[in-house]
N, C-alpha and C. Protein backbone atom coordinates (compact mmCIF):
# COMPACT_ATOMS: atom_id res chain seq x y z
N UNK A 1 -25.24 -91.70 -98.65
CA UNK A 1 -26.30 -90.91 -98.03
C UNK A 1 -27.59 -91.74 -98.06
N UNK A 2 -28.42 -91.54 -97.11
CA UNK A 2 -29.43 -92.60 -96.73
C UNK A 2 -30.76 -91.64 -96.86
N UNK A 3 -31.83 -91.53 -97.18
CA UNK A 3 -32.92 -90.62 -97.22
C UNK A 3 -33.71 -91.36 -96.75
N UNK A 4 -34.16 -91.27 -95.55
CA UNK A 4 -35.41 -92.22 -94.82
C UNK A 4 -36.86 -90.95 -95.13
N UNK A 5 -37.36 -91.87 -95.58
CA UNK A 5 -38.93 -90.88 -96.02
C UNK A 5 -39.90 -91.53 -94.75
N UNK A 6 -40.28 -90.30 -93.61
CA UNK A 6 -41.36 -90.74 -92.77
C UNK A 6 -42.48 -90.53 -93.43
N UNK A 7 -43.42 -91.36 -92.61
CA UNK A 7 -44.69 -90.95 -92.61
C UNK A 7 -45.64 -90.13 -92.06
N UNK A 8 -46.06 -89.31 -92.46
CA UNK A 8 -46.79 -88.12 -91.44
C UNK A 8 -47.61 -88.59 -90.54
N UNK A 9 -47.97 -89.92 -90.85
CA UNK A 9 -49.17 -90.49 -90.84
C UNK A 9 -49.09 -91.78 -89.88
N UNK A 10 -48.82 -92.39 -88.88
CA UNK A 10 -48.45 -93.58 -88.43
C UNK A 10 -49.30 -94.52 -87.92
N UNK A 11 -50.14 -95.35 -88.37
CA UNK A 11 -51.29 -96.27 -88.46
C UNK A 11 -51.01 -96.78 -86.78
N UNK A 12 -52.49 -96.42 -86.18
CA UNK A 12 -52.12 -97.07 -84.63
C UNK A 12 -51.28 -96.69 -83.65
N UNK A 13 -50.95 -95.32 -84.39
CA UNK A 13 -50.22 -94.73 -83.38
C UNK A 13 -50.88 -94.50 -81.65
N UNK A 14 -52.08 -94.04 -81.65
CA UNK A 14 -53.14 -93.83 -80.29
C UNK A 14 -53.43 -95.73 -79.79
N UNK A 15 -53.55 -96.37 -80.71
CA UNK A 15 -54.12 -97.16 -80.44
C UNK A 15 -53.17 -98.48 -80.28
N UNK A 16 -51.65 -97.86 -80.00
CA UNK A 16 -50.78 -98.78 -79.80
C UNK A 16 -50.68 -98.63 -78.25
N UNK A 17 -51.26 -97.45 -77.15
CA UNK A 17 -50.83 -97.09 -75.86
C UNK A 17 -51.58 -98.62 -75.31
N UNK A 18 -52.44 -98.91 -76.05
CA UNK A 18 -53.88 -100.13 -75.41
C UNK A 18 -53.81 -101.31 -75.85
N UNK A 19 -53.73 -101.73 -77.19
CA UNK A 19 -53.71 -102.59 -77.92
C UNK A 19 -52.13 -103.15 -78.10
N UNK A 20 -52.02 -104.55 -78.69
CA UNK A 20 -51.40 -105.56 -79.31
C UNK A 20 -51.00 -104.83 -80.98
N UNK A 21 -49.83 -104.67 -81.22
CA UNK A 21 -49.09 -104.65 -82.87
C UNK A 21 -50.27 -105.86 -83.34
N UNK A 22 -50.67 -106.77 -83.38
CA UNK A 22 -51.26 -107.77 -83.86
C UNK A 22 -52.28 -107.57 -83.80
N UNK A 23 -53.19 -107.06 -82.56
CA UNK A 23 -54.40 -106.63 -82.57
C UNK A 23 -54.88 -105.45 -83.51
N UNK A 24 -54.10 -104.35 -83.57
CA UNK A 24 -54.09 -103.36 -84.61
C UNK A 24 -54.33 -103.99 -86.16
N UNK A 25 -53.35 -104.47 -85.93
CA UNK A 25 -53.41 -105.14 -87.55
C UNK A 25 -54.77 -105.90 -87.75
N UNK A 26 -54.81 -106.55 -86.92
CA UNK A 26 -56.30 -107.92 -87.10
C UNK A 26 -57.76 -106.54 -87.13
N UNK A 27 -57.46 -105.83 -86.37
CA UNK A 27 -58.50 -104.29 -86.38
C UNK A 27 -58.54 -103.99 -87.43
N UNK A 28 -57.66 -103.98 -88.15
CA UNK A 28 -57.31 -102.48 -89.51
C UNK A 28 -58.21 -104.24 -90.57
N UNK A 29 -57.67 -105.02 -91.05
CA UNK A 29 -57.54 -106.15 -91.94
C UNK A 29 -59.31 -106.34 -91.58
N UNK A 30 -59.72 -106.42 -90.66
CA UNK A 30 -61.32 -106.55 -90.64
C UNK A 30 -62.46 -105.37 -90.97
N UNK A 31 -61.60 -104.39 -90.92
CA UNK A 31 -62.40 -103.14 -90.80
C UNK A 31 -62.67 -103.08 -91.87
N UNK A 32 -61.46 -103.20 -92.73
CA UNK A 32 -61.11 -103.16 -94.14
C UNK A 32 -62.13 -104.31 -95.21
N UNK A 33 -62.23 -105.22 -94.48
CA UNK A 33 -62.79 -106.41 -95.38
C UNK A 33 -64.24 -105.79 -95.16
N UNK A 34 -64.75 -105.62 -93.57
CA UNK A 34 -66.37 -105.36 -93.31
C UNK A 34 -66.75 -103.79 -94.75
N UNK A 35 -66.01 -103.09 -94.69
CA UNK A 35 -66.43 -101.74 -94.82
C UNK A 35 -65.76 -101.20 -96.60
N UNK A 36 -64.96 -101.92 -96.92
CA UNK A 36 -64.37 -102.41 -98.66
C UNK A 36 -66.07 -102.14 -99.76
N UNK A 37 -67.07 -102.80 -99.40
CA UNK A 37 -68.12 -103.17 -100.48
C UNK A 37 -69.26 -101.41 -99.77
N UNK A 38 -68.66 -100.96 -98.76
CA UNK A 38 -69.45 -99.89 -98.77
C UNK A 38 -68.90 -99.16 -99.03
N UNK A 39 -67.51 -98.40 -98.48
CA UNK A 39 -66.74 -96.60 -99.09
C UNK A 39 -65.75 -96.89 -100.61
N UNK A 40 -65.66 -98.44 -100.55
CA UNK A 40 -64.63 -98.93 -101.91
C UNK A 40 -63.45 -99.12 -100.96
N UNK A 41 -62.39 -100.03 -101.33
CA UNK A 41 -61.28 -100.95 -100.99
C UNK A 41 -60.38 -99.38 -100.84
N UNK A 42 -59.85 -98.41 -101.91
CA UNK A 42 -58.74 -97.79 -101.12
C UNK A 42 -59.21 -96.72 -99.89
N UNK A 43 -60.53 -96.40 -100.12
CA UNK A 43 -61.08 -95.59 -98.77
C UNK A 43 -61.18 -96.09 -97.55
N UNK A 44 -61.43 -97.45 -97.76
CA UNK A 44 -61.64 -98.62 -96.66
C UNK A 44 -60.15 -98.52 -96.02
N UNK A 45 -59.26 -98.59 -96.69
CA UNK A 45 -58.13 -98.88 -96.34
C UNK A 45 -57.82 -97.30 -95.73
N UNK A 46 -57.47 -96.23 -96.00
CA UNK A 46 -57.68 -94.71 -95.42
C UNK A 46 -58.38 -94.85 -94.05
N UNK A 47 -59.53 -94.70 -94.04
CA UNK A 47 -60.73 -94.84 -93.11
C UNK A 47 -60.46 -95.55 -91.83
N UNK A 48 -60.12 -97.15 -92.14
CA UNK A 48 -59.99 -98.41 -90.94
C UNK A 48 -58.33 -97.63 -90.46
N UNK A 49 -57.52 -97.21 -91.41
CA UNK A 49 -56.18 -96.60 -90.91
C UNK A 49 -56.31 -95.26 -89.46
N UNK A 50 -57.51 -94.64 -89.98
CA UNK A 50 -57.56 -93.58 -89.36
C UNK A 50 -58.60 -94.37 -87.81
N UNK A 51 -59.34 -95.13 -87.99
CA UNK A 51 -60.72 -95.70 -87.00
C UNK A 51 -59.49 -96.39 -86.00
N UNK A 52 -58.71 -96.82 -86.32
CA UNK A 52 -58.39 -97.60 -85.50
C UNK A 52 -57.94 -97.05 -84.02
N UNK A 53 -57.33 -95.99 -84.44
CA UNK A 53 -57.21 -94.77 -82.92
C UNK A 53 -58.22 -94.57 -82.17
N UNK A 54 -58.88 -93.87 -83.03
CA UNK A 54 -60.52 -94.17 -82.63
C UNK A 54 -60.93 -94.26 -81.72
N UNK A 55 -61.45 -95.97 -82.69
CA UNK A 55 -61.67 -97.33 -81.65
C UNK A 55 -60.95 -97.40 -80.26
N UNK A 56 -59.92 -97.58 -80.51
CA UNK A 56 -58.87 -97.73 -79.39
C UNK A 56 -59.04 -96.73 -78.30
N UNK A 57 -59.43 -95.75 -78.44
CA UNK A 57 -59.32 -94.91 -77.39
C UNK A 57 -60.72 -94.96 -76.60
N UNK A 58 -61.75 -95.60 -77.98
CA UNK A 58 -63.00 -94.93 -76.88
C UNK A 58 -62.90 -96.98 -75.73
N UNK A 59 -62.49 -98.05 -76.82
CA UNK A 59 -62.47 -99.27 -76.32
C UNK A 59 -60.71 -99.32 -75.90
N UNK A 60 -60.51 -99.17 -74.63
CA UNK A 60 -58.88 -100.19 -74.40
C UNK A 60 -59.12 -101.38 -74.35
N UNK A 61 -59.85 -102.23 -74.42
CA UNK A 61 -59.88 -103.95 -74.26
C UNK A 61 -60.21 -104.27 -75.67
N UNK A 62 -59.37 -104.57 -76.60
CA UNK A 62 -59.72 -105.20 -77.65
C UNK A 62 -60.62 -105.53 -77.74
N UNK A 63 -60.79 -107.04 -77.02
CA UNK A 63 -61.74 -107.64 -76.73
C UNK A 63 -62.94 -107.07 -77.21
N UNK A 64 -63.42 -106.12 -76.33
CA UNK A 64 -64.82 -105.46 -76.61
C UNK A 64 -64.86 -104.47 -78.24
N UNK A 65 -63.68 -104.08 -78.81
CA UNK A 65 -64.03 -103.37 -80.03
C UNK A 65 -64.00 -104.41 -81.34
N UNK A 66 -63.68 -106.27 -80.84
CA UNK A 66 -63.55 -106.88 -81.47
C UNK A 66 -65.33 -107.13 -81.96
N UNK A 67 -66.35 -106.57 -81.20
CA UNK A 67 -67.88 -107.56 -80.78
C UNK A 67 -68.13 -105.69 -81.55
N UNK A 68 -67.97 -105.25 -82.14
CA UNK A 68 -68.21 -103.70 -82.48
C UNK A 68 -69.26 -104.17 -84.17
N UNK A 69 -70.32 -103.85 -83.75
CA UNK A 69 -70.94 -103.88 -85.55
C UNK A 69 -70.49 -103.22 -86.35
N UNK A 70 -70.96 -104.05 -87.94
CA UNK A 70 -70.41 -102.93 -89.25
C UNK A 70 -70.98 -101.28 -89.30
N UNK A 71 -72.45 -101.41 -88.63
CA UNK A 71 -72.78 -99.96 -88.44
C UNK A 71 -72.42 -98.95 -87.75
N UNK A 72 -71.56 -99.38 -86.64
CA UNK A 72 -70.91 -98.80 -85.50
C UNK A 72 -69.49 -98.82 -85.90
N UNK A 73 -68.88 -99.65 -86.62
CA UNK A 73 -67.47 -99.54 -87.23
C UNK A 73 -67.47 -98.41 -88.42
N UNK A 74 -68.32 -98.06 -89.36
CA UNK A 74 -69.13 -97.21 -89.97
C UNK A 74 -69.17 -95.80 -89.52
N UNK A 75 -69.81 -95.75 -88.19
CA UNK A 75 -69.81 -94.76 -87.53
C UNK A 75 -68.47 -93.80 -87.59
N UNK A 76 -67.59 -94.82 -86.57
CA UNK A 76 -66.39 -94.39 -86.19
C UNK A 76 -65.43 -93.99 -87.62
N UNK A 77 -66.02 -94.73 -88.92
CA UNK A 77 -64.49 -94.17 -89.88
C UNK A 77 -65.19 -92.94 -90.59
N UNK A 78 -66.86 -92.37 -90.10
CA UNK A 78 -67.10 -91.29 -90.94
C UNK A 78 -66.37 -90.25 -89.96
N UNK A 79 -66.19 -90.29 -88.93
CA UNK A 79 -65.71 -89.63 -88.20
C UNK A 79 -63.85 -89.10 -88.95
N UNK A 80 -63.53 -90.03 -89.73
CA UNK A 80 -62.22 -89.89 -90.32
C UNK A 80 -62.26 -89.15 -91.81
N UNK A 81 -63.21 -89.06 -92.44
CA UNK A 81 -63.82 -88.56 -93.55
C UNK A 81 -63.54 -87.30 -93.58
C-alpha cells in the first residue's frame, strides 16, 4: 500500500499558467533572499510561496516582475499574511 500525502498547498500553481517551472523557482529563491532579513527566513519562505501567484497574475512576462522592488515585492507578500 502506497500513501501519497498531497499538498493542499501547491507553490506556483496560478503562476505556472504564465511563467517558466524555472522562472517560479528563480521568483520564489529571490523573494526569499530579498525579504529573509525583514519577515525572518521561514515566513520569507511562506510569503514568496504564496507572492508568487500573485506576482504572476498581476505580471505574465517574467521579465517585468523580475525589475519588481523589495518594497513592492513586500507589498505583494503582505497581501499573503
Amino acid at each position: 500500500v502506497v500513501i501519497t500525502i498531497v499538498s493542499c498547498k501547491t507553490v506556483g500553481r496560478i503562476a505556472a499558467k504564465y511563467w517558466l517551472n524555472r522562472e517560479i523557482k528563480e521568483f520564489v529563491a529571490n523573494c526569499e533572499d530579498k525579504t529573509s532579513l525583514i519577515v525572518g527566513k521561514e515566513n520569507a519562505v511562506r510569503y514568496c510561496d504564496c507572492a508568487v501567484d500573485i506576482v504572476a497574475e498581476q505580471y505574465h512576462n517574467y521579465q517585468d516582475a523580475k525589475k519588481l522592488s523589495l518594497p513592492a515585492i513586500v507589498e505583494f507578500i503582505n497581501k499573503c499574511k
